[in-house]
Protein backbone atom coordinates (compact mmCIF):
# COMPACT_ATOMS: atom_id res chain seq x y z
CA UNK A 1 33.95 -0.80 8.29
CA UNK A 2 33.06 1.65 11.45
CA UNK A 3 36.48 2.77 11.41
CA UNK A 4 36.15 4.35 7.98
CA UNK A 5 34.33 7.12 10.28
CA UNK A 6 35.76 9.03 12.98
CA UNK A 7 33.39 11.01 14.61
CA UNK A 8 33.94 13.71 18.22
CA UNK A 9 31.64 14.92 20.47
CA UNK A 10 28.29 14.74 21.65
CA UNK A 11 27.07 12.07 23.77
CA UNK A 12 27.60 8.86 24.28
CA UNK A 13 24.44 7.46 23.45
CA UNK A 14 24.73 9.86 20.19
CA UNK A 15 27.79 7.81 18.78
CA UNK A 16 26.12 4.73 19.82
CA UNK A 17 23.33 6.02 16.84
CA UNK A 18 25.87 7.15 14.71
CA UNK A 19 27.36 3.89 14.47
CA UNK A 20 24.67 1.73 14.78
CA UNK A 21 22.99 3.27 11.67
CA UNK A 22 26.42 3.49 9.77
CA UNK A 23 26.67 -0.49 10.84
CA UNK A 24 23.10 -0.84 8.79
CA UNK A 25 24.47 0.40 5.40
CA UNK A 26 27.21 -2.20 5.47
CA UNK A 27 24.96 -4.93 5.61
CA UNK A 28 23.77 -4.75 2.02
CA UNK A 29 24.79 -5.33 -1.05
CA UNK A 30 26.47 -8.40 -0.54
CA UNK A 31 29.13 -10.32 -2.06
CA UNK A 32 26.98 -12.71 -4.35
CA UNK A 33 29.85 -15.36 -6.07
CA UNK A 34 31.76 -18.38 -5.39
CA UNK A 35 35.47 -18.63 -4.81
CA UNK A 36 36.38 -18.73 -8.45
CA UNK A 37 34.25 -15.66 -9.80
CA UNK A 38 31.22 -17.38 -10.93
CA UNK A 39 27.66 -16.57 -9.82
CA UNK A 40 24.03 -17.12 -10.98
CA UNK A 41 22.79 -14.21 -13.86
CA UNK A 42 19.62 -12.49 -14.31
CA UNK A 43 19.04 -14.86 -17.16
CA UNK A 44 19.20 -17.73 -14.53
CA UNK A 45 23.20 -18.66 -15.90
CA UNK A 46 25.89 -19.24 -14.79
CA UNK A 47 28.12 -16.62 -15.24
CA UNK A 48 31.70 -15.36 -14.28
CA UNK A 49 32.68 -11.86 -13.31
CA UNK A 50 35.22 -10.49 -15.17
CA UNK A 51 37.43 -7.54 -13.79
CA UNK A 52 34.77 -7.07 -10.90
CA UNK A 53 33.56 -8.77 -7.74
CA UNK A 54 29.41 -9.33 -8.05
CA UNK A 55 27.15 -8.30 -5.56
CA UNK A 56 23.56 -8.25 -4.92
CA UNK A 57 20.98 -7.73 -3.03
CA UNK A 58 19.99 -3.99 -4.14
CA UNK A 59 16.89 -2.68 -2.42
CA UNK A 60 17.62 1.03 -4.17
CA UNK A 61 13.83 2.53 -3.39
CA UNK A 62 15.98 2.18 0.05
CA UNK A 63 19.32 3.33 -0.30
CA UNK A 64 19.61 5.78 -3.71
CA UNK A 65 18.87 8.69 -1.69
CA UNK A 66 21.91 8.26 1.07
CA UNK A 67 23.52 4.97 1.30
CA UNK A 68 24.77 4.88 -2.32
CA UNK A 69 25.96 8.69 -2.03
CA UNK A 70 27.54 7.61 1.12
CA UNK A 71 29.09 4.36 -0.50
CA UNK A 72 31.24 6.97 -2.95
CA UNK A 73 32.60 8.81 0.32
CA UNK A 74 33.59 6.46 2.75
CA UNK A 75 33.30 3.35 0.15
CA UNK A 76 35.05 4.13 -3.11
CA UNK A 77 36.87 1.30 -3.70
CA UNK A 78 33.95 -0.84 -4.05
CA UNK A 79 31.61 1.36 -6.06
CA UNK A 80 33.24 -0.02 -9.18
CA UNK A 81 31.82 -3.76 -8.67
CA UNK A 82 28.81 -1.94 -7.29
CA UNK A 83 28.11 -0.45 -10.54
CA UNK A 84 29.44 -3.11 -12.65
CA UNK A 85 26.77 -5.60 -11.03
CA UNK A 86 24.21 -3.70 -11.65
CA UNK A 87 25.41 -3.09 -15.62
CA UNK A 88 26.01 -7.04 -15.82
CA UNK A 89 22.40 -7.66 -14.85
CA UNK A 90 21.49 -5.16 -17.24
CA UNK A 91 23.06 -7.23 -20.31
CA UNK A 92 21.62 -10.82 -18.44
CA UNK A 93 18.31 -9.69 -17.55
CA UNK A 94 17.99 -7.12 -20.48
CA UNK A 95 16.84 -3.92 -17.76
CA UNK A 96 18.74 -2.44 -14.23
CA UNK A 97 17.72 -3.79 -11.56
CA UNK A 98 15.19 -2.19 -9.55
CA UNK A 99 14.92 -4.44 -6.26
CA UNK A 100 17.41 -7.04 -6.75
CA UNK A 101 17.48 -10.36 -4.51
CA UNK A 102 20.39 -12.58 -5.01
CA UNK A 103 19.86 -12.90 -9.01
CA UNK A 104 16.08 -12.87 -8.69
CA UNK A 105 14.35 -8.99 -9.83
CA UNK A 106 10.96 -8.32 -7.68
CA UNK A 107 10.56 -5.63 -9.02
CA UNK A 108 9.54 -4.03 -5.47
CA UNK A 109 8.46 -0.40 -5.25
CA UNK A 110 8.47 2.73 -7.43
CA UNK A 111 11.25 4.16 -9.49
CA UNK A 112 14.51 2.78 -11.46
CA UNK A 113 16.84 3.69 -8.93
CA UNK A 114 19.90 2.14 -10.27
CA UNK A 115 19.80 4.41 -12.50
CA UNK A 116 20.71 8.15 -10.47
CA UNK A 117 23.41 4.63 -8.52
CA UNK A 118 24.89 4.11 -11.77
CA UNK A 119 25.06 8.01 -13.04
CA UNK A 120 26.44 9.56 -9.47
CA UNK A 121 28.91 6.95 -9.72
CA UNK A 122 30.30 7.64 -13.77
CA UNK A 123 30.05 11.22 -12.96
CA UNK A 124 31.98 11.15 -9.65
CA UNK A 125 34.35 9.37 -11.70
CA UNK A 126 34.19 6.28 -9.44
CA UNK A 127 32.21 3.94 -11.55
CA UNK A 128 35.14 2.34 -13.77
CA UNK A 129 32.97 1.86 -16.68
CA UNK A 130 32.20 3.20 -20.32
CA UNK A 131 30.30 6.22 -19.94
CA UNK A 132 28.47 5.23 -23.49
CA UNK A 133 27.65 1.74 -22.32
CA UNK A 134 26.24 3.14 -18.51
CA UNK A 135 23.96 6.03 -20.75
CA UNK A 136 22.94 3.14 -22.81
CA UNK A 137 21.67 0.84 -20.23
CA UNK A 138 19.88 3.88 -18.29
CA UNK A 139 17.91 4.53 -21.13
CA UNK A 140 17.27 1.49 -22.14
CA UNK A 141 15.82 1.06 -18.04
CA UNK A 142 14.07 4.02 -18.31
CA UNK A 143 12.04 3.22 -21.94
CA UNK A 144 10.95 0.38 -21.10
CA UNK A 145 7.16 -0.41 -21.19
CA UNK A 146 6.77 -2.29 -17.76
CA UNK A 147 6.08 -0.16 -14.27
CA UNK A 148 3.71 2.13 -16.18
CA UNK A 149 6.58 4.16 -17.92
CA UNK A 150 4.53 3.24 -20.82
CA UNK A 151 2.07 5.81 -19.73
CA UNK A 152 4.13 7.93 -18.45
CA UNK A 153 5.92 8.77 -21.66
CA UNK A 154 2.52 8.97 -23.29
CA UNK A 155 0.72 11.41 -20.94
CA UNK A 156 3.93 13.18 -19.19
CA UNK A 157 2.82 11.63 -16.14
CA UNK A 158 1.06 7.91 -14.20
CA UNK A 159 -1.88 9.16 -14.52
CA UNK A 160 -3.88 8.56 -11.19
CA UNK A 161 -6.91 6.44 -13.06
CA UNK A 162 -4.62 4.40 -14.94
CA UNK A 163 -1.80 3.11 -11.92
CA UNK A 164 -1.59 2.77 -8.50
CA UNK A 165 0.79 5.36 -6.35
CA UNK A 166 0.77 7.72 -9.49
CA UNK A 167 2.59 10.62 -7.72
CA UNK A 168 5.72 8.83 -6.52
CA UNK A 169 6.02 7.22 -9.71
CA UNK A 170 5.63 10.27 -11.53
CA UNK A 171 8.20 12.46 -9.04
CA UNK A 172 10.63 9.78 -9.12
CA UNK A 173 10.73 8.51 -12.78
CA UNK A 174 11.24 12.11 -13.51
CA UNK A 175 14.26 11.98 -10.87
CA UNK A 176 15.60 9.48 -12.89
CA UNK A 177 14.86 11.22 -16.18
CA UNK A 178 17.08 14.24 -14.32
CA UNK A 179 20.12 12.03 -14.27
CA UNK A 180 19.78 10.07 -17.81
CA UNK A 181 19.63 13.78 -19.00
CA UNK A 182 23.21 14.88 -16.67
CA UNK A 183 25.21 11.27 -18.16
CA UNK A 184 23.66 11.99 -21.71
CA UNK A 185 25.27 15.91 -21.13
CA UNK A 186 28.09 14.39 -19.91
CA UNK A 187 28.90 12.48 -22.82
CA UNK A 188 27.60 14.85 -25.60
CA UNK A 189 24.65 13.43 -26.70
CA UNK A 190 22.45 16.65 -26.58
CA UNK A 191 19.32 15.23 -28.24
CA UNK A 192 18.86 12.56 -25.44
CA UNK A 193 19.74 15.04 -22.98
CA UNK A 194 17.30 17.43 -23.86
CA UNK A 195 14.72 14.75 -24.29
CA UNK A 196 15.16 13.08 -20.98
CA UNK A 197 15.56 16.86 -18.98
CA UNK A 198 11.80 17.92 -20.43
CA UNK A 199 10.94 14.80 -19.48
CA UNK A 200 12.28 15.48 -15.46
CA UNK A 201 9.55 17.93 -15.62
CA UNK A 202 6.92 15.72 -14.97
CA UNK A 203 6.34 16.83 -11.13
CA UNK A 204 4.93 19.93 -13.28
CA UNK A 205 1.57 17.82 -13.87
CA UNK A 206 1.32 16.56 -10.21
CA UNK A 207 1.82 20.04 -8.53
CA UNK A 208 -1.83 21.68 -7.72
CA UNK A 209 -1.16 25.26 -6.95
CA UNK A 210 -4.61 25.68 -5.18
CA UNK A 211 -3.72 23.62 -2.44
CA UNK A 212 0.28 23.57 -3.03
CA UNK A 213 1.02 19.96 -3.02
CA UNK A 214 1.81 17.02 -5.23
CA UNK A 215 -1.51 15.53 -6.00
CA UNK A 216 -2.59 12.64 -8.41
CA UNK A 217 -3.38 13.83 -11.86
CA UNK A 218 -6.20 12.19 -13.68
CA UNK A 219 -6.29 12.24 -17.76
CA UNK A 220 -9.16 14.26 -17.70
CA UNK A 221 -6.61 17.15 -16.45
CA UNK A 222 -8.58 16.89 -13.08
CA UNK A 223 -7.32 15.55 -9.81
CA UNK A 224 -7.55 12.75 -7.47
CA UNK A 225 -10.53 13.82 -5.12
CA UNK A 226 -11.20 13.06 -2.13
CA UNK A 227 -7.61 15.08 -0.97
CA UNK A 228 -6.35 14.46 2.18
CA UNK A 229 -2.20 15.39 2.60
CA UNK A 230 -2.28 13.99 6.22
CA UNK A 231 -4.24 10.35 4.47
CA UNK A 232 -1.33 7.27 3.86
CA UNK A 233 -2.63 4.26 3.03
CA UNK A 234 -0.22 0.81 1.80
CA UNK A 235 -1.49 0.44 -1.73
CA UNK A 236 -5.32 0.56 -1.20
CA UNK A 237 -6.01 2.84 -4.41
CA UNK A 238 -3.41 5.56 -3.30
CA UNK A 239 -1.31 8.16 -4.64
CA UNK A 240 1.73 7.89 -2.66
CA UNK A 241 3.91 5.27 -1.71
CA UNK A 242 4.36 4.91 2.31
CA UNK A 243 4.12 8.53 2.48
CA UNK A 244 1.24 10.83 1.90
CA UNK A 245 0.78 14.59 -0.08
CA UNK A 246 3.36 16.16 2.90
CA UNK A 247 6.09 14.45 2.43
CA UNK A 248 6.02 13.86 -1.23
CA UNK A 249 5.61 17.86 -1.33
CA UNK A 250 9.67 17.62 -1.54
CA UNK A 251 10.82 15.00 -4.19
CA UNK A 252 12.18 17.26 -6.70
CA UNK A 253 15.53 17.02 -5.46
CA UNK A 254 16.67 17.89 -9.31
């Protein structure tokens, strides 16, 4: 696995870094059958992978932002049962996985972050898979009701009186939204594109211009007061998650 990198120069102690964090992507997913193919589903069956190897273990509020992307450079070959995991969960579990732990969802952090996985990976053309089937099971993921998408569809935004963390939800559902709109394009189905790209606007609510940062948007059209952008605080009525108003300033990578 290290050997799929060559790097030269700087110091020693600087390749010892390199390597050790390359050696921490490898770790996870992992291979998550027996011998003959057969594995434990989302629906709690017993299930048998057909024309790909299953894995789990996805913690993708971790790794969508680098270690997937890096997966479909130096990893390729395997993105295809990557992908295809994450699709057969889909059909056993009836949504993506969002923090998956060997067949079991927790549903840990913010986001649907299989979904920009699954879309990087069909667009790269690495993902082996139906284009139509991968843009159905993002939406599906993304309409849900559950993780307060159901409000917000309804207001365009979590609003911050209503859910917990209600920026990073907001900034990174409408990441997601970004690439269900780029598969939809992809395929030619302009209507969900379209729908799903006004819908990426959503960091449009958060951003206060007054102070310049992403702030939590109450349905009142005010916002969150007292504002602090240095303040983090672990899910104690907050708007961010692990993070605070400065470093959520940049998620609009779309």
């Amino acid at each position: 696995q290290l050997s799929k990198v060559r790097i030269t120069g700087g110091s020693p102690e600087d390749r010892t870094i390199f390597y050790t964090a390359l050696y921490h992507t490898r770790l996870a997913p992992i291979l998550f059958e027996d011998a003959d193919g057969r594995y434990r589903g989302g629906d709690g069956e017993v299930h048998r992978a057909e024309g790909f190897v299953n894995y789990s273990i996805f913690s993708l509020w971790d790794t969508f932002r680098a270690a997937h992307p890096l997966n479909t450079v130096i990893d390729a070959g395997r993105v295809h049962d990557l992908v295809a995991s994450m699709l057969a969960f889909g059909d056993e579990y009836g949504l993506l996985p969002v923090w998956l732990l060997t067949a079991n969802e927790t549903n840990t952090m913010t986001g649907n972050h299989a979904v920009p996985v699954v879309v990087d990976a069909v667009l790269k053309g690495l993902a082996g898979v139906d284009p139509k089937r991968a843009l159905a099971a993002v939406v599906k993921s993304q309409s849900s009701d559950i993780r307060d998408l159901d409000d917000y569809r309804k207001w365009g935004f979590v609003p911050a009186n209503l859910g917990e963390e209600s920026v990073t939800k907001t900034l990174e559902y409408g990441y997601d939204d970004a690439a269900v709109a780029r598969l939809a394009a992809f395929v030619g189905d302009s209507a969900t594109a379209r729908t799903f790209r006004q819908r990426s606007e959503a960091w449009r609510h958060e951003y206060d211009p007054a102070t310049g940062f992403m702030r939590g948007r109450l349905t009142d059209g005010g916002f969150s007061e007292p504002f602090d952008p240095l303040l983090s605080d672990n899910r104690q009525h907050h708007d961010y998650t692990e993070g605070n108003a400065w470093q959520h300033a940049w998620f609009v990578p779309h």
